[in-house]
Protein backbone atom coordinates (compact mmCIF):
# COMPACT_ATOMS: atom_id res chain seq x y z
CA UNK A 1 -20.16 24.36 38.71
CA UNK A 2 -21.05 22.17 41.84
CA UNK A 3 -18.95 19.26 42.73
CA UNK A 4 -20.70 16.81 40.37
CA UNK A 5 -20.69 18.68 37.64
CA UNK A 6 -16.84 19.31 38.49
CA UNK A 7 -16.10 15.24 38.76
CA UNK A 8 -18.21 14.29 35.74
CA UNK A 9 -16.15 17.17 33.46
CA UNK A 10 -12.84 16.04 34.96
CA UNK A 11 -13.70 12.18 34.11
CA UNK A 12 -14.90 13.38 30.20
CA UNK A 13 -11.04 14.73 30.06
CA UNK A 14 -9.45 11.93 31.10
CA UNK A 15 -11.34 9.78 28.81
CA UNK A 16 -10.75 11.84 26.18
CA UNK A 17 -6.96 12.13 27.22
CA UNK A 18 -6.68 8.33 27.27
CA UNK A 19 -8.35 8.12 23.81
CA UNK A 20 -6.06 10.16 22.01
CA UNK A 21 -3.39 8.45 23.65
CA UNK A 22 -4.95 5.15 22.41
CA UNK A 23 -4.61 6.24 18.75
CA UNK A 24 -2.93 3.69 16.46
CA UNK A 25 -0.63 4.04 13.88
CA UNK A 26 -0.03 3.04 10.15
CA UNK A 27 3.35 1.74 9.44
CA UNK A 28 4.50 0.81 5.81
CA UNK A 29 7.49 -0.76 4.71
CA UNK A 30 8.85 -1.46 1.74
CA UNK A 31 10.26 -4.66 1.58
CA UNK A 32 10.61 -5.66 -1.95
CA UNK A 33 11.92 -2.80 -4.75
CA UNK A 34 14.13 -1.76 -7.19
CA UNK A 35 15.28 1.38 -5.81
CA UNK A 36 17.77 1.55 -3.19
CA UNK A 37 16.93 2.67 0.33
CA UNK A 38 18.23 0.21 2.96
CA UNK A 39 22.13 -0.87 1.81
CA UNK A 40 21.45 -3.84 3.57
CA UNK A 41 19.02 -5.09 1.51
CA UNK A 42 18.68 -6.48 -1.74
CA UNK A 43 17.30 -4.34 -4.69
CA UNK A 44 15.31 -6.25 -7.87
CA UNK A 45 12.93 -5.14 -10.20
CA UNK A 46 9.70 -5.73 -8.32
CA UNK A 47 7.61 -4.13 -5.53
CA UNK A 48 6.32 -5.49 -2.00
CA UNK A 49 5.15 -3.64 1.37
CA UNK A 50 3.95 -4.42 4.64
CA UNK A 51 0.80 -2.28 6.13
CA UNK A 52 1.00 -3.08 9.66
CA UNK A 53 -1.58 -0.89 12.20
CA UNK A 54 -4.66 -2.35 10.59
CA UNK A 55 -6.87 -4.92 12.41
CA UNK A 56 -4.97 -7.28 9.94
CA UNK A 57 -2.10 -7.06 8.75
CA UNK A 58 -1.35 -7.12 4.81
CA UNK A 59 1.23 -7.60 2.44
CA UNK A 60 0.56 -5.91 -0.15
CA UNK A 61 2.19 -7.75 -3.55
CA UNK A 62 5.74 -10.19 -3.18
CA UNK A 63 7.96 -9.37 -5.62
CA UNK A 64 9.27 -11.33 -8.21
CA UNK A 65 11.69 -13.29 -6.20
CA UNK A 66 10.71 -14.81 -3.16
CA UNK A 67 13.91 -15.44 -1.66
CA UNK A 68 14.82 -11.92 -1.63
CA UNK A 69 11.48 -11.16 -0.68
CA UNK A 70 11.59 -13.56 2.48
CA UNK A 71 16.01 -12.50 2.97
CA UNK A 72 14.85 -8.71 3.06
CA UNK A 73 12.11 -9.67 5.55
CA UNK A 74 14.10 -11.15 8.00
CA UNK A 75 16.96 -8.25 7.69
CA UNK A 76 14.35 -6.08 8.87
CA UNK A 77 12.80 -8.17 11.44
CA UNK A 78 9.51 -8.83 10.05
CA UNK A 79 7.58 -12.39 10.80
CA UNK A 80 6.06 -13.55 7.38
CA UNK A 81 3.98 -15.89 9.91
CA UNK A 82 2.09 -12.38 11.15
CA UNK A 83 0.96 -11.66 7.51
CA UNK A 84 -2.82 -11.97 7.84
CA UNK A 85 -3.85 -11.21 4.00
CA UNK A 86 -1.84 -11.01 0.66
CA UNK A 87 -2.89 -8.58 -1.48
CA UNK A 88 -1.69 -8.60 -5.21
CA UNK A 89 -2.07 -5.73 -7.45
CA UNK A 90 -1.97 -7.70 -10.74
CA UNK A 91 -0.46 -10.28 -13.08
CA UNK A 92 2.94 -9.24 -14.06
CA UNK A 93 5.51 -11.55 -12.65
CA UNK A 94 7.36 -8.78 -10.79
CA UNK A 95 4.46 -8.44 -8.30
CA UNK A 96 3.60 -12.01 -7.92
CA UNK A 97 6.50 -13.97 -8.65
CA UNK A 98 7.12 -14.51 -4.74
CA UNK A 99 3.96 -15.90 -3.83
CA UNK A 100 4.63 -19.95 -3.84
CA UNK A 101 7.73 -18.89 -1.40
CA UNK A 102 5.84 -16.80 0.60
CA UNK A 103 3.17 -19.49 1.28
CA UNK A 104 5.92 -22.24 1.86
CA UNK A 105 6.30 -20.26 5.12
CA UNK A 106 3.11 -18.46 5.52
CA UNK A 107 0.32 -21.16 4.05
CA UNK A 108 -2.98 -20.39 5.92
CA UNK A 109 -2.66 -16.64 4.74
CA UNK A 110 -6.10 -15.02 2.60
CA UNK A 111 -4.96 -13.93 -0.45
CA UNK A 112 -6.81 -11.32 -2.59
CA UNK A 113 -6.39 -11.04 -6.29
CA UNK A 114 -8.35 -9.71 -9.44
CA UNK A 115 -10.79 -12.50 -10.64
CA UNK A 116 -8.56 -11.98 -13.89
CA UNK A 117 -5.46 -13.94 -12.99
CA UNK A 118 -5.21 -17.16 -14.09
CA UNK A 119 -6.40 -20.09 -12.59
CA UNK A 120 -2.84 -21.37 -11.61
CA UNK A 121 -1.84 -18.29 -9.60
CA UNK A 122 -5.42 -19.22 -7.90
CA UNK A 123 -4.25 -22.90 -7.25
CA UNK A 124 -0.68 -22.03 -6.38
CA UNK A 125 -2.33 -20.87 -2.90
CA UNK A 126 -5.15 -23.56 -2.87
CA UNK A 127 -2.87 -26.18 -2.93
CA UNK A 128 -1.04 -24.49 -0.01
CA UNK A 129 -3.72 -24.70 2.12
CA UNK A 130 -4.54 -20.41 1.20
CA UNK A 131 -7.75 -18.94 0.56
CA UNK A 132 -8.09 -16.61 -2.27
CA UNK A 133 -10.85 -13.92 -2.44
CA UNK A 134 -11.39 -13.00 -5.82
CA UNK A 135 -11.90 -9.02 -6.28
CA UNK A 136 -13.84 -7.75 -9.30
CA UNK A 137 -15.95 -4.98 -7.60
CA UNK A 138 -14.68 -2.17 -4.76
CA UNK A 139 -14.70 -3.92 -1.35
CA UNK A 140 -13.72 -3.91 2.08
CA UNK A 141 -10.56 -6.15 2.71
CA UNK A 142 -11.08 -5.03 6.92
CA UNK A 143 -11.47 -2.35 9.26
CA UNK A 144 -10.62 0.74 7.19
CA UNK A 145 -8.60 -0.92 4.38
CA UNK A 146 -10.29 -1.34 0.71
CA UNK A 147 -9.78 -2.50 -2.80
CA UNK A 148 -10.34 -0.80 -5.80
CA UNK A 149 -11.68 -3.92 -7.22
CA UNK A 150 -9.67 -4.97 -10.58
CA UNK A 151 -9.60 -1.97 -13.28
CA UNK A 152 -8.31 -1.55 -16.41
CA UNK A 153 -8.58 -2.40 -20.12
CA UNK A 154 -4.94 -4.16 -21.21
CA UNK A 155 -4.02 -4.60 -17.60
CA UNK A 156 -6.38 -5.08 -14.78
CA UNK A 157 -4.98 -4.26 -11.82
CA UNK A 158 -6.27 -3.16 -8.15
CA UNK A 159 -5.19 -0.96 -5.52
CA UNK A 160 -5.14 -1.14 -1.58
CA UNK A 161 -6.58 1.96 0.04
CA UNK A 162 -6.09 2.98 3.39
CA UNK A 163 -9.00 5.05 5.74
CA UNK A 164 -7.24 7.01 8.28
CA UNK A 165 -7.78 10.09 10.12
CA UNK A 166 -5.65 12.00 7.96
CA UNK A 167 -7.18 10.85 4.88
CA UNK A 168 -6.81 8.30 2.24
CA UNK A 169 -3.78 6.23 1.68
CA UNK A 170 -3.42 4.69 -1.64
CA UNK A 171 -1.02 2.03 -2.17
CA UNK A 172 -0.48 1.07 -6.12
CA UNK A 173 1.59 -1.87 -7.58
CA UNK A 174 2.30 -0.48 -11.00
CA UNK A 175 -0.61 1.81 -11.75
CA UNK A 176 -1.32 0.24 -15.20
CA UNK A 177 -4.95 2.23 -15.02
CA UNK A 178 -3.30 5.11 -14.83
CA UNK A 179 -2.03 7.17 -11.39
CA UNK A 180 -4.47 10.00 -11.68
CA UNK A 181 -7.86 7.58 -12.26
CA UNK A 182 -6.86 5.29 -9.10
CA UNK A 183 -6.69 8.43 -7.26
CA UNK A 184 -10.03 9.27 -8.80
CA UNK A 185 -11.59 6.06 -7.97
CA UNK A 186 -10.24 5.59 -4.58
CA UNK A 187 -11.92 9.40 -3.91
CA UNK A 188 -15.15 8.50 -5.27
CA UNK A 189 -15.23 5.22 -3.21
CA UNK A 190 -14.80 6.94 -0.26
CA UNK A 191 -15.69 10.57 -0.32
CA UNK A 192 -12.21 11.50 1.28
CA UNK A 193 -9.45 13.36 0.93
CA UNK A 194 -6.03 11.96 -0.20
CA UNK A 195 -3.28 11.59 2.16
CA UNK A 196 -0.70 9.70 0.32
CA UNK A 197 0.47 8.05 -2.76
CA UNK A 198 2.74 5.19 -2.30
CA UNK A 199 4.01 2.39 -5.09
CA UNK A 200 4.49 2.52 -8.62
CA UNK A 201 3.37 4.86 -10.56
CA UNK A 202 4.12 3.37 -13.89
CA UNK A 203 6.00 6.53 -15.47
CA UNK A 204 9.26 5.20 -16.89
CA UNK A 205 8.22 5.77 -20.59
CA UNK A 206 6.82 9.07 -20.24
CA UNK A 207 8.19 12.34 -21.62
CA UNK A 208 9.21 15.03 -19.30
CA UNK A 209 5.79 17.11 -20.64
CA UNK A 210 3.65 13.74 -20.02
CA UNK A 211 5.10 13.79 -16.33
CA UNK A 212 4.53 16.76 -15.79
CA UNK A 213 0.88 16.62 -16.13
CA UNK A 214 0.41 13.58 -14.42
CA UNK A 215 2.10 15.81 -11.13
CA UNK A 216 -0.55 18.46 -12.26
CA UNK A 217 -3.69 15.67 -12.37
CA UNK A 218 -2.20 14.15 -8.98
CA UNK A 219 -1.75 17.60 -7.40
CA UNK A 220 -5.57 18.77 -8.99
CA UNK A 221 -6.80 15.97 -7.15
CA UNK A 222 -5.55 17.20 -3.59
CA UNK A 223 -2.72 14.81 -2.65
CA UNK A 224 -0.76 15.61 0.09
CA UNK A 225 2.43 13.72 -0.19
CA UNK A 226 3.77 10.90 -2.89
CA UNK A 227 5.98 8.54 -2.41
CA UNK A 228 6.65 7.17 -6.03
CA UNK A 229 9.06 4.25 -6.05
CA UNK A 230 9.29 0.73 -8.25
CA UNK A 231 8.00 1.74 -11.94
CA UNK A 232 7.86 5.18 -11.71
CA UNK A 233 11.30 5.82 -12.56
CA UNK A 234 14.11 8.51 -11.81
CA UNK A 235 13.13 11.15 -13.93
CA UNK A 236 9.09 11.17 -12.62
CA UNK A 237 10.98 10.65 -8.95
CA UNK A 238 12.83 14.00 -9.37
CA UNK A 239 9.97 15.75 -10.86
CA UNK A 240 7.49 14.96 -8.20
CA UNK A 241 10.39 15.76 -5.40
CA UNK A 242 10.51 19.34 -7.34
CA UNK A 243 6.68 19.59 -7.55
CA UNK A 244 5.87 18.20 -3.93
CA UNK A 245 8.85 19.71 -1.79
CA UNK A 246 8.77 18.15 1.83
CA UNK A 247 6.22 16.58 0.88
CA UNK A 248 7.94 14.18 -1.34
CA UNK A 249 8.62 10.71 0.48
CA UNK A 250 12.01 9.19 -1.14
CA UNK A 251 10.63 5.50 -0.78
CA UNK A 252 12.94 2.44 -2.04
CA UNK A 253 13.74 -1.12 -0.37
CA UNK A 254 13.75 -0.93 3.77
CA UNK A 255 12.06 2.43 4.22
CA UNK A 256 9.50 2.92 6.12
CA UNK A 257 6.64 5.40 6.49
CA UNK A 258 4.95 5.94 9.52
CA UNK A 259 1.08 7.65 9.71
CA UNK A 260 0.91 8.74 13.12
CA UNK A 261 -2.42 8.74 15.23
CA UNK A 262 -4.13 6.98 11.51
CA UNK A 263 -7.01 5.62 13.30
């Protein structure tokens, strides 16, 4: 190797080098949830997170209660003002209920909910000066974040998912369609594996045997780690944890899950 040959391989590692040390990562924290992680925070029947490591950053549903939304916010230092884009899962009060609060702080956010909601959910964040993107179809929210589009035949309901270098990461608000077919859809939108699980998993009323092969359909389908929180309940919580071992995220209000080197 002459001396050229020697400079230009020794500038291709440090470029690579600097790359890999230039690799972002996905935070997400729950802010809004009925189980208890955090002491310091409020618990309530409801769900909210906070994706942060995007090009955008997105709050995905607000709760029910938007002062405890915004209260748990500011206990763990997060600016609602840096929210770029709202994303709500569907039309259950629980998931939505904090939205007109939200806005009284954050107003100019983009908010993206399934065409079925009704109109005055739509004009709650018109009037505030919001913009609301209507999802019926799968689309791309930004760089390497995506909606299921609205799915579902009682409740429609979408889901955020997550493109990272580890694979997918779907985030559910109450998985009314059903855990195993968002997992389903989210793989056939993006021909990718599955990473993670995180939100509601909508498993309160099941049987021990129904649970049990909703962890087999989940686990079938390749998913590396759950973190089942809000609506999935205690018994489907300590089920997975058997099933998925250290794999098993124990997610409630204030925790928060870190993806390193996502993108």
């Amino acid at each position: 190797m002459n001396k050229i040959e020697l400079m230009i391989f020794l500038t291709s590692l440090i470029v690579s080098s600097f790359s890999l040390g230039m690799a972002d990562d996905l935070d997400i924290t729950i802010v809004y949830d009925n189980n208890v992680y955090d002491e310091n925070l409020e618990t309530k029947w409801g769900f909210s997170c906070l994706v942060e490591g995007l090009e955008k950053t997105i709050l995905f549903d607000v709760g029910g209660d938007g002062e405890v939304l915004l209260d748990n916010m500011e206990k763990l230092g997060i600016d609602p003002q840096k929210v770029d884009i709202v994303v709500l899962s569907h039309i259950h009060y629980d998931h939505i209920g904090g939205l007109e609060d939200f806005l009284k702080v954050n107003p100019k956010v983009t908010v993206y909910m399934p065409v079925s909601l009704p109109q005055n959910v739509k004009d709650i964040v018109g009037d505030a000066g919001g913009n609301v993107i209507e999802v019926l179809k799968p689309s791309s929210i930004c760089k390497n974040a995506y909606t299921t589009g609205e799915f579902g035949i009682s409740i429609k309901e979408e889901s955020l998912v997550i493109e990272t270098g580890k694979g997918l990461v779907i985030v559910t608000g109450c998985a009314h369609p059903g855990i195993a077919n968002i997992i389903k859809k989210a793989k056939k939108m993006l021909d990718n594996n599955v990473y993670m699980v995180l939100g509601g998993f909508h498993l309160t009323s099941m049987n021990i045997r129904q649970i049990e092969e909703v962890i087999i359909g989940v686990r079938e389908a390749g998913v590396e780690k759950v973190a089942p929180c809000h609506c999935s309940g205690d018994e489907a919580r300590g089920l997975f944890q058997k099933a998925y071992g250290d794999n098993f995220i124990q997610a409630g209000c204030g925790k928060r899950i870190k993806v390193e080197n996502a993108f």
